[in-house]
Protein backbone atom coordinates (compact mmCIF):
# COMPACT_ATOMS: atom_id res chain seq x y z
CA UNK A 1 -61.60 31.78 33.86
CA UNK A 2 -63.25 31.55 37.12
CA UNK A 3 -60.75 30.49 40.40
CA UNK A 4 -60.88 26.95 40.93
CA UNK A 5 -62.58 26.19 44.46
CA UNK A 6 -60.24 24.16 47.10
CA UNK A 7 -61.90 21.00 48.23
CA UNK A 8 -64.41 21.62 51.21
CA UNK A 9 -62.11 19.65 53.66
CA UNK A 10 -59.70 21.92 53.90
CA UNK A 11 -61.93 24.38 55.07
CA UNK A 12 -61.13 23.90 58.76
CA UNK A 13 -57.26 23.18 58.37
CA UNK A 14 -54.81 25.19 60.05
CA UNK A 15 -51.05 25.16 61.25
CA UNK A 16 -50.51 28.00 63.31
CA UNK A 17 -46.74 27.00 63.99
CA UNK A 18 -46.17 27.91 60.34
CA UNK A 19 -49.56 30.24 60.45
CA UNK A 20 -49.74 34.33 59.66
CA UNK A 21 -48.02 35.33 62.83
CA UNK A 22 -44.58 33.16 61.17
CA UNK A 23 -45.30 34.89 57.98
CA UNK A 24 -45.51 37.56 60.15
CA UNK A 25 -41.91 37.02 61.79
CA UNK A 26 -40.35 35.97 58.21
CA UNK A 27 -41.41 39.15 56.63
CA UNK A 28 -39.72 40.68 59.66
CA UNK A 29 -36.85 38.25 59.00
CA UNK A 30 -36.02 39.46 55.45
CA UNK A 31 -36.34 43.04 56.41
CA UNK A 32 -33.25 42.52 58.87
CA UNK A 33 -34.87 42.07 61.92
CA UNK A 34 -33.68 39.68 64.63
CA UNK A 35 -36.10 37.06 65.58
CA UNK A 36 -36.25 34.29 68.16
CA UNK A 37 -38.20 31.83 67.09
CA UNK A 38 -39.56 29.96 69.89
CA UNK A 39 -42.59 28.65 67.63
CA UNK A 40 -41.41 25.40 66.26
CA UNK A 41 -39.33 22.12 67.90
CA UNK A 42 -36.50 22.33 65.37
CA UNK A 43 -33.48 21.48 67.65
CA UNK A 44 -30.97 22.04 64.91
CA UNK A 45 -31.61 26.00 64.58
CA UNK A 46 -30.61 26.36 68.19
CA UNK A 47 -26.97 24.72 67.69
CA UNK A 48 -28.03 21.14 68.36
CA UNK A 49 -26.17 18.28 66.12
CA UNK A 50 -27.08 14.45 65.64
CA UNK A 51 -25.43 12.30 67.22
CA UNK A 52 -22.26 10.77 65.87
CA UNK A 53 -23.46 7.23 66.02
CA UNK A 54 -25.84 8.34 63.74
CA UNK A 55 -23.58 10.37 61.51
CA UNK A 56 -21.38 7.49 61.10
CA UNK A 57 -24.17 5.14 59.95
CA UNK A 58 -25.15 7.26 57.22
CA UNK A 59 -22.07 8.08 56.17
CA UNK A 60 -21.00 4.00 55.69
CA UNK A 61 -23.87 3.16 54.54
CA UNK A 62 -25.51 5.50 51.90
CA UNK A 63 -24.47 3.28 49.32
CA UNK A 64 -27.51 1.08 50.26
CA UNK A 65 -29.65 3.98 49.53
CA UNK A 66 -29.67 4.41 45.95
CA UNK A 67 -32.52 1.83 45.14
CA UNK A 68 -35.89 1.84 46.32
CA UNK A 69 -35.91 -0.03 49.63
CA UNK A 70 -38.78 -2.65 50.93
CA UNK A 71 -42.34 -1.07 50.82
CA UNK A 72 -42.69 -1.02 54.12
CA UNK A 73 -39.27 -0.29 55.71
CA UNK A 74 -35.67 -2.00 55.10
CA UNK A 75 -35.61 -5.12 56.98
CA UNK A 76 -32.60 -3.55 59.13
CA UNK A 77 -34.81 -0.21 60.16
CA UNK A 78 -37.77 -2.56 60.63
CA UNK A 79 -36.08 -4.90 63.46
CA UNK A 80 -34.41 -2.63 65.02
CA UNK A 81 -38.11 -0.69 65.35
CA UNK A 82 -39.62 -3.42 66.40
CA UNK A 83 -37.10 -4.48 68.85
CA UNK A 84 -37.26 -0.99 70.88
CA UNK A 85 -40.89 -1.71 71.27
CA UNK A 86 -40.55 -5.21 72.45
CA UNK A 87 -38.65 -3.93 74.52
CA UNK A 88 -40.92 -1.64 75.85
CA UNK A 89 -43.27 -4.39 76.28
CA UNK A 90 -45.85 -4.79 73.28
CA UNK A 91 -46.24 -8.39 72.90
CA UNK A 92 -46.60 -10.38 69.81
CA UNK A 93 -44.82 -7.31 67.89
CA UNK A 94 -43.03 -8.78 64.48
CA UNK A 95 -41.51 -6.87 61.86
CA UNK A 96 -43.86 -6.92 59.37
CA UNK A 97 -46.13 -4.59 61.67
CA UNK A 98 -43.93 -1.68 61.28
CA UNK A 99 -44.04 0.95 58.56
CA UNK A 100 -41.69 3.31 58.40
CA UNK A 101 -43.00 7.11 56.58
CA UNK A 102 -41.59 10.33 55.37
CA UNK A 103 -42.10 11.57 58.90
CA UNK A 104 -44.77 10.19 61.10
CA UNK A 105 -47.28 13.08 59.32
CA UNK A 106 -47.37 10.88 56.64
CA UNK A 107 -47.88 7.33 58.62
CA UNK A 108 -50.70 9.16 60.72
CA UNK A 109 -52.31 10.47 56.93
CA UNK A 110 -52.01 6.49 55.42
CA UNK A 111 -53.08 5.02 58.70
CA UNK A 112 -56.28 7.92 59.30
CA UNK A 113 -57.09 6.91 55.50
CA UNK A 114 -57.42 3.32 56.29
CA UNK A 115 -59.61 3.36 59.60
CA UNK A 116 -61.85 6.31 59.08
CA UNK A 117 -64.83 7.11 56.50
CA UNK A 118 -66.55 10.29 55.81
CA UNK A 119 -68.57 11.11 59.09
CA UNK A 120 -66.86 8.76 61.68
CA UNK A 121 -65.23 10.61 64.85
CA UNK A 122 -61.87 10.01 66.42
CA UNK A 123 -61.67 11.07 69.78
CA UNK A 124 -58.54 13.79 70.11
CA UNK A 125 -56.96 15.86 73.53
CA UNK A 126 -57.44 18.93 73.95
CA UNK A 127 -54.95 20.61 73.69
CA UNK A 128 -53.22 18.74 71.35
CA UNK A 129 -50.34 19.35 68.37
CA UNK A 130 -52.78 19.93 65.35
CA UNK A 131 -51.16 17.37 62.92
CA UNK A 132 -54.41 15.38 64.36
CA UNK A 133 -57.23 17.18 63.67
CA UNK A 134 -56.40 18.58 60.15
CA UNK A 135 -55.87 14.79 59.01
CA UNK A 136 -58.26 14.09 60.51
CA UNK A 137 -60.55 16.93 58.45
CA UNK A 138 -58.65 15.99 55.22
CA UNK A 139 -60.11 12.38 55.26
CA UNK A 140 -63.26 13.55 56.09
CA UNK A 141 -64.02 12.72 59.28
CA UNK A 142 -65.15 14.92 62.68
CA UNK A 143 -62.06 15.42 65.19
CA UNK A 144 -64.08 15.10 68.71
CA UNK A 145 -62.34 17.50 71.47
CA UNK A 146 -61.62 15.86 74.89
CA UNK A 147 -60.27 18.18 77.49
CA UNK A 148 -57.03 17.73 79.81
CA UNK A 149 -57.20 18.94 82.71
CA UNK A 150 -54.47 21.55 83.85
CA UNK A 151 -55.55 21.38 87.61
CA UNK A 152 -54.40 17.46 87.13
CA UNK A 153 -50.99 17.67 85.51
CA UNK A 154 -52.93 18.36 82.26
CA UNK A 155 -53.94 14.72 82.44
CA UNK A 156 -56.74 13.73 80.14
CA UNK A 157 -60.36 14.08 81.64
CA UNK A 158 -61.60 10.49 81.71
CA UNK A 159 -65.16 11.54 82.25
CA UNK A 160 -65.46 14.09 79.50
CA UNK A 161 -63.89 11.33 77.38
CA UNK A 162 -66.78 9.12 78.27
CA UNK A 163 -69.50 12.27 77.71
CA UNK A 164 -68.12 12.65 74.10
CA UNK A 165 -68.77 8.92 73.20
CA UNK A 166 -71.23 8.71 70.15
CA UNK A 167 -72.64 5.82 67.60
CA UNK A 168 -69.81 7.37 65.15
CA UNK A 169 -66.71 7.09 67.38
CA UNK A 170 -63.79 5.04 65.87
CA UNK A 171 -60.83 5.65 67.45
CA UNK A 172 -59.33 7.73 70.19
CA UNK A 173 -55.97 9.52 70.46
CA UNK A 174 -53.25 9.67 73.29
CA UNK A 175 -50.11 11.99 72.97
CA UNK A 176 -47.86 10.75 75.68
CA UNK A 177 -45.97 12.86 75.94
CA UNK A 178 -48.49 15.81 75.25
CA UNK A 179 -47.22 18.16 72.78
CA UNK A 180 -47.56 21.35 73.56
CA UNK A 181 -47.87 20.78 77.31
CA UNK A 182 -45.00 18.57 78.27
CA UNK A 183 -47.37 16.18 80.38
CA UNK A 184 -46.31 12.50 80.67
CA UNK A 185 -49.35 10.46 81.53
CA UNK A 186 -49.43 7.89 84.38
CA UNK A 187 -49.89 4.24 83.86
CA UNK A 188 -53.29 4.48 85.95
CA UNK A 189 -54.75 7.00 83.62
CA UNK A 190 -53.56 5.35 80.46
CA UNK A 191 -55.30 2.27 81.29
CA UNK A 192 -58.40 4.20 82.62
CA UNK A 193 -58.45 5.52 78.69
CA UNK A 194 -57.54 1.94 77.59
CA UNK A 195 -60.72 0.72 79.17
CA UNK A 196 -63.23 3.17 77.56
CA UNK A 197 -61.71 1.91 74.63
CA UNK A 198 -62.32 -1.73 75.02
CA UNK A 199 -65.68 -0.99 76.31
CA UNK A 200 -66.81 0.85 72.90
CA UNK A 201 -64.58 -1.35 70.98
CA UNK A 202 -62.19 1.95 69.71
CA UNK A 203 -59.26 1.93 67.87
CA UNK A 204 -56.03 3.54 70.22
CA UNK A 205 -53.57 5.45 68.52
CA UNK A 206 -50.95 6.66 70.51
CA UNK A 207 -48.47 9.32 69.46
CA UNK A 208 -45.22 8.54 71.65
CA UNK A 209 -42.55 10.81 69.31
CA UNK A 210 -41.30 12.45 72.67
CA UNK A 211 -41.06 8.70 74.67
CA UNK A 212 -36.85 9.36 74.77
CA UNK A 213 -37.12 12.72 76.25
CA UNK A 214 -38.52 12.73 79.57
CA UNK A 215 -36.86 13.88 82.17
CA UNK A 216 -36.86 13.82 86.21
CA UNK A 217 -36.25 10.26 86.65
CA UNK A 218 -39.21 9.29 85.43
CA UNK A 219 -40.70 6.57 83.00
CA UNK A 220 -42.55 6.91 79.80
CA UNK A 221 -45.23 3.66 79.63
CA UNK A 222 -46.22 2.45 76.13
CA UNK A 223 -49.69 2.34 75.74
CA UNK A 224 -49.79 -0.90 73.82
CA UNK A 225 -47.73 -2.78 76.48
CA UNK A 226 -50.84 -2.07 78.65
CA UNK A 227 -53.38 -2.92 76.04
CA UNK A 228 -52.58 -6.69 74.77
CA UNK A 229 -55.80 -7.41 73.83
CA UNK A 230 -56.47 -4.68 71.24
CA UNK A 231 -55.98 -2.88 68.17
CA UNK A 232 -53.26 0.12 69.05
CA UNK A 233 -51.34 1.93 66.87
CA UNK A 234 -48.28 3.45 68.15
CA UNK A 235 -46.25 6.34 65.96
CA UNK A 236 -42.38 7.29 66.98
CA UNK A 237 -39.82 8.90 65.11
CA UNK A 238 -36.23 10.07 65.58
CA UNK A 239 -36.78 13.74 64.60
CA UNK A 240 -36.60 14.69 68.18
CA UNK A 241 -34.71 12.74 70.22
CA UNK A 242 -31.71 12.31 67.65
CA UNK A 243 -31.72 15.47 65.93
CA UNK A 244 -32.94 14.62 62.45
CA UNK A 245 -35.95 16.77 61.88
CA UNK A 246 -34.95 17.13 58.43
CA UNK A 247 -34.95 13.36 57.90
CA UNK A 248 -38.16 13.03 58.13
CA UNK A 249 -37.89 9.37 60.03
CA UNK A 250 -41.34 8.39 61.47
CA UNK A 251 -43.02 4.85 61.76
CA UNK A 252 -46.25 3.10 62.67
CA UNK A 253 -45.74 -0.26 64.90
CA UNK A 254 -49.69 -1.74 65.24
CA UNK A 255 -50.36 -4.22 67.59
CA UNK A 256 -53.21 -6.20 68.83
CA UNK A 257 -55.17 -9.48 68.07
CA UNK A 258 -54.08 -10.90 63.98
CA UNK A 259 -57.59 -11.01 63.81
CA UNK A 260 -58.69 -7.23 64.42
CA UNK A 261 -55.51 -5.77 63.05
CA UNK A 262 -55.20 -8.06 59.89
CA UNK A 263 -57.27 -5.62 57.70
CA UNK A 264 -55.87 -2.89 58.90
CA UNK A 265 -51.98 -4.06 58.21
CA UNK A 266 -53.48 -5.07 54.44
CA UNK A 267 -54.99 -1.54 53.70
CA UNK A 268 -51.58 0.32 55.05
CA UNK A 269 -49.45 -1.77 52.71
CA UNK A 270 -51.33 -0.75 49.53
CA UNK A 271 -51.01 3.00 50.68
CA UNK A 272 -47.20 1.70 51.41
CA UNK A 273 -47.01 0.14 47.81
CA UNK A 274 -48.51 3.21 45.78
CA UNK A 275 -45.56 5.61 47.24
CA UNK A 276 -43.23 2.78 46.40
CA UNK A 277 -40.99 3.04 49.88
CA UNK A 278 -40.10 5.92 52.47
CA UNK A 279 -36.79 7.76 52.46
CA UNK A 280 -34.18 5.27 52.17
CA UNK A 281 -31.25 7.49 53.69
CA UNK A 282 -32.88 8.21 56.65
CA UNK A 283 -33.70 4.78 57.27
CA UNK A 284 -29.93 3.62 57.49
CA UNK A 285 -29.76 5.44 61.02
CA UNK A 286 -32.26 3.97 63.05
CA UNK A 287 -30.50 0.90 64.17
CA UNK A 288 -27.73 3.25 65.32
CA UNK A 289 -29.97 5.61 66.77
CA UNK A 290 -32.16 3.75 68.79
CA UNK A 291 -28.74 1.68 69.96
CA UNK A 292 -27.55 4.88 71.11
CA UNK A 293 -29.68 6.28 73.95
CA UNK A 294 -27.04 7.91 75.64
CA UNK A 295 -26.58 10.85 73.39
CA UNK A 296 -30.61 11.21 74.19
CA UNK A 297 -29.82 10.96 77.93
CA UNK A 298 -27.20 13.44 78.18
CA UNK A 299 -29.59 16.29 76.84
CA UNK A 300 -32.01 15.52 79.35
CA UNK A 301 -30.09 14.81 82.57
CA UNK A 302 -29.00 17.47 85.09
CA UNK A 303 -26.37 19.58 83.85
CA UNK A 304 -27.99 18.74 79.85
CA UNK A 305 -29.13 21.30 77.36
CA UNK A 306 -32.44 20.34 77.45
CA UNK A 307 -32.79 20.19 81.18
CA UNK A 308 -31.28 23.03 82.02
CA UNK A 309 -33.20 25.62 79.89
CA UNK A 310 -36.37 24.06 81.24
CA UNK A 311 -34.92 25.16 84.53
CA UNK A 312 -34.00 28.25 83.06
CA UNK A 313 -37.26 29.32 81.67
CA UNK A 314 -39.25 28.32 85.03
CA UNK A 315 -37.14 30.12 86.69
CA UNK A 316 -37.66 33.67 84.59
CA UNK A 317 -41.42 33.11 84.53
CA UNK A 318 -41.91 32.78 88.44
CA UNK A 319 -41.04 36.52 88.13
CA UNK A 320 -44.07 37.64 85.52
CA UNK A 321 -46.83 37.97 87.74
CA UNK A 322 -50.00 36.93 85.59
CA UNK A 323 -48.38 33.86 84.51
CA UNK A 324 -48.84 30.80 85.75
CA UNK A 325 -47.27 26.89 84.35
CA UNK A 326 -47.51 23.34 84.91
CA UNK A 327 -43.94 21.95 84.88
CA UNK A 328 -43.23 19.63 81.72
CA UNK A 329 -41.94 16.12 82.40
CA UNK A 330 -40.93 15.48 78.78
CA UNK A 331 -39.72 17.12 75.50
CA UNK A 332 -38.88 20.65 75.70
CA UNK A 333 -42.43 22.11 75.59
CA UNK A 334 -44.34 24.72 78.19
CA UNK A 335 -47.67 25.59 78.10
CA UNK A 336 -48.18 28.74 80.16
CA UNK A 337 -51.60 30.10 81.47
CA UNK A 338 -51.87 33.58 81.12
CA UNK A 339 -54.13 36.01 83.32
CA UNK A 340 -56.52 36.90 80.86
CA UNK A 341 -58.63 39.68 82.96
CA UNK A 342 -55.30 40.99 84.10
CA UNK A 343 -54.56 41.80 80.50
CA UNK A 344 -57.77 42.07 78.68
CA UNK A 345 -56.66 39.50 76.58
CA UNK A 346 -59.85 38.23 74.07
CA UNK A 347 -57.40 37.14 71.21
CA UNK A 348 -54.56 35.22 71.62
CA UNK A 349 -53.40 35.14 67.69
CA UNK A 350 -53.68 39.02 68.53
CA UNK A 351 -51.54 38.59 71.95
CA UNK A 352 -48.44 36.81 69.70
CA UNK A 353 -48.86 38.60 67.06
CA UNK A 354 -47.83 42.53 69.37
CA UNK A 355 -45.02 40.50 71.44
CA UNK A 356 -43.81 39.90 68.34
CA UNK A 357 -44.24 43.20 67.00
CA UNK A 358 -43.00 44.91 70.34
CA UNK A 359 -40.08 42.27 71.22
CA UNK A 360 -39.41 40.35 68.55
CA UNK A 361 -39.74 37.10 69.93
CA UNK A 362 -42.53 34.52 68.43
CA UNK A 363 -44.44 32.01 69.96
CA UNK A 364 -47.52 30.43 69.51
CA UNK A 365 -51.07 30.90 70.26
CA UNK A 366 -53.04 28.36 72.62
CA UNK A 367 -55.63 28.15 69.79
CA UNK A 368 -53.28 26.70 67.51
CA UNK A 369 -53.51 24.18 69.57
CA UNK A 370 -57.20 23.43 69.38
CA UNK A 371 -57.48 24.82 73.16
CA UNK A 372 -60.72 26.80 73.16
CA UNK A 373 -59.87 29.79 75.35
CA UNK A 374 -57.40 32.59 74.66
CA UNK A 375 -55.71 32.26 77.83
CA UNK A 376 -52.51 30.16 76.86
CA UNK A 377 -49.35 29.99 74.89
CA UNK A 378 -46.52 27.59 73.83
CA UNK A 379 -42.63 28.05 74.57
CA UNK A 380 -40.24 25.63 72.58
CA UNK A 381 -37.23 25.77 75.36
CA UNK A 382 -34.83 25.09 72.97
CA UNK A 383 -32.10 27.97 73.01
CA UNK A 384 -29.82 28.51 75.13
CA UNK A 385 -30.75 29.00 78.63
CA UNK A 386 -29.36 32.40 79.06
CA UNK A 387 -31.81 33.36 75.38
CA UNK A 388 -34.17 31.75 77.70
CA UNK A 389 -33.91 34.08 80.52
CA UNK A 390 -33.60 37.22 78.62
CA UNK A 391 -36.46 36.10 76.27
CA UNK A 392 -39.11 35.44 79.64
CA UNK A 393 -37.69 38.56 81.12
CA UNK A 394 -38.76 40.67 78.06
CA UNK A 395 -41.97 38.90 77.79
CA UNK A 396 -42.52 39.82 81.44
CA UNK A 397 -41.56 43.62 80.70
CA UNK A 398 -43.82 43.30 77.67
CA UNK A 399 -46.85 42.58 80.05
CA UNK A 400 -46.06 45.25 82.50
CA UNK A 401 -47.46 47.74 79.78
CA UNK A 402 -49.73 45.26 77.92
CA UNK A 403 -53.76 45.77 77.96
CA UNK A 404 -55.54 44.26 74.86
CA UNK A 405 -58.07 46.93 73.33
């Protein structure tokens, strides 16, 4: 019998987090070899624990999670939701414009499956976390590359955004917070982006997962508090800022005129309907959590895990020469530039793949990213800040020997 062929639009789908090098490092893993795995944001494997607001309201309340729950979200989950974004300042928000998904992967798949056909494009940054542009393959349509700019703050270029503008554009994306770079965008250039939107009449989406962890003193702005007048879809989650990867707790809050988004909210409910209702467990926390922003706070203040192994890693890599950063404002994500000439460095897979080899420690390539030069690398600054240190110091000792061939 001849191998059955996998469907053409996976062709170009690829998760480097979880890619060959981590196969790679598993393989190492099972042999007995220590690994630091600074490829992935999964708090909990560096010692982090959820909060106990949110341990205590799963705990009382997991009775209520036997049944299947509403189709979109329990009514509780849903308000709470929709509150925190009121509160943020989307207007005209109600409840029954939030769905809450097995993650926000899956409320980004039902919501890319409702606004895109075969052939459209949906504008995407560069670099960006690649969740995006494999859905965005899977439904068929053309991801469209802007670039950030890493002389700005790794802002997004408003002119290229304009210069990749075609007859088949449908939406465009904004990760504010960027993952993998950390950035948190200004108001000014959000609504710069908001108005190429309303001009071609785009759909926003705006991934805002990392809106809790941003640190500094600074403020994250929603996008849809800025953008009243059209059709944005904003995705959050707890994974992150409460410690609850493994829940899977992700939601899609879309706002905008009734009559633009009215379609939209229909099509998403019979996606909701035909997997009958997201995890119920997870969904007894979020009231708690997003009452509780203090535990969130304390990780990212002065003197807070989170915060101080930012400081921690900065700190190591100022000694590497041939490495160069943009400080992150939010989640606990750096996006180092690497002196390519210095190193002969033409493959950046290949670059991860001999640190890993050489000092055990994994990472991932820029690439995996969908940035288009091999000149960059992600750090998830999530282990202790001494780990930190020692990890950047034996990267830099790694480079001091390191020519690509």
């Amino acid at each position: 019998m001849n191998p059955i062929p996998s469907s053409d639009r996976m062709k170009n789908v690829h998760s480097d987090i979880r890619g060959p090098v981590f196969e790679k490092a598993m393989k190492m893993v099972s042999a007995g070899i220590d690994v630091l795995r600074l490829n992935t944001g999964n708090p909990e494997t560096f010692g982090f624990t959820m909060p106990d607001s949110v341990r205590t309201a799963l705990m009382n309340n997991v009775d209520k999670a036997v049944g299947y729950c509403d189709l979109k979200g329990m009514p509780e989950a849903r308000k709470a939701i929709c509150d925190y974004h009121v509160g943020k300042g989307i207007l005209d928000l109600t409840m029954d414009d939030i769905f809450i998904g097995n993650g926000v992967s899956e409320v980004v798949n039902m919501a890319m499956t409702t606004f895109l056909n075969p052939g459209d494009e949906i504008l995407i940054p560069s670099p960006s976390y690649s969740l995006w542009t494999n859905m965005a393959y899977i439904v068929g349509a053309t991801p469209v590359l802007y670039h950030c700019d890493e002389a700005s703050e790794w802002y997004p270029d408003v002119v290229d955004i304009r210069k990749k503008i075609t007859p088949q554009t449908r939406a465009i994306l904004i990760i504010n917070p960027n993952n993998p770079t950390g950035a948190l965008y200004s108001k000014e250039v959000l609504e710069q982006i908001i108005q190429i939107a309303r001009e071609h009449n785009l759909l926003i989406c705006s991934d805002e997962i990392y809106d809790r962890l941003v640190m500094d003193e600074l403020e994250h702005v929603s996008t849809a508090a800025l953008a009243p007048d059209m059709p944005v879809f904003t995705f959050n989650g707890l994974s992150k800022s409460h410690i609850v990867c493994g829940f899977r707790c992700g939601w899609l809050a879309i706002s905008g005129p009734r009559q633009q988004i009215g379609g939209l909210i229909a099509s998403i409910t019979k996606l909701a309907a035909m997997r009958l209702c997201g995890n119920a467990l997870t969904q007894l926390v979020i009231p708690a959590a997003l009452a509780d922003d203090e535990s969130t706070k304390a990780l990212i203040s002065p003197g807070g895990r989170i915060y101080e192994q930012r400081e921690a890693t900065i700190k190591a890599l100022d000694q590497i020469e041939g490495i160069t950063y943009v400080k992150n404002a939010a989640a606990f994500y750096l996006f180092p530039k690497i002196d390519t000439p210095k190193f002969n460095i033409t493959n950046d897979k290949k670059f991860v793949l001999d640190l890993l080899e050489n000092k055990h420690i994994l990472l991932v390539a820029g690439s995996g990213f969908d940035w288009p030069e091999p000149n960059h690398f992600r750090i998830v600054m999530l282990p202790e800040s001494k780990v930190l240190s020692n990890a950047m110091q034996e990267l830099g000792d790694f480079l001091n020997t390191y020519r690509q061939k």
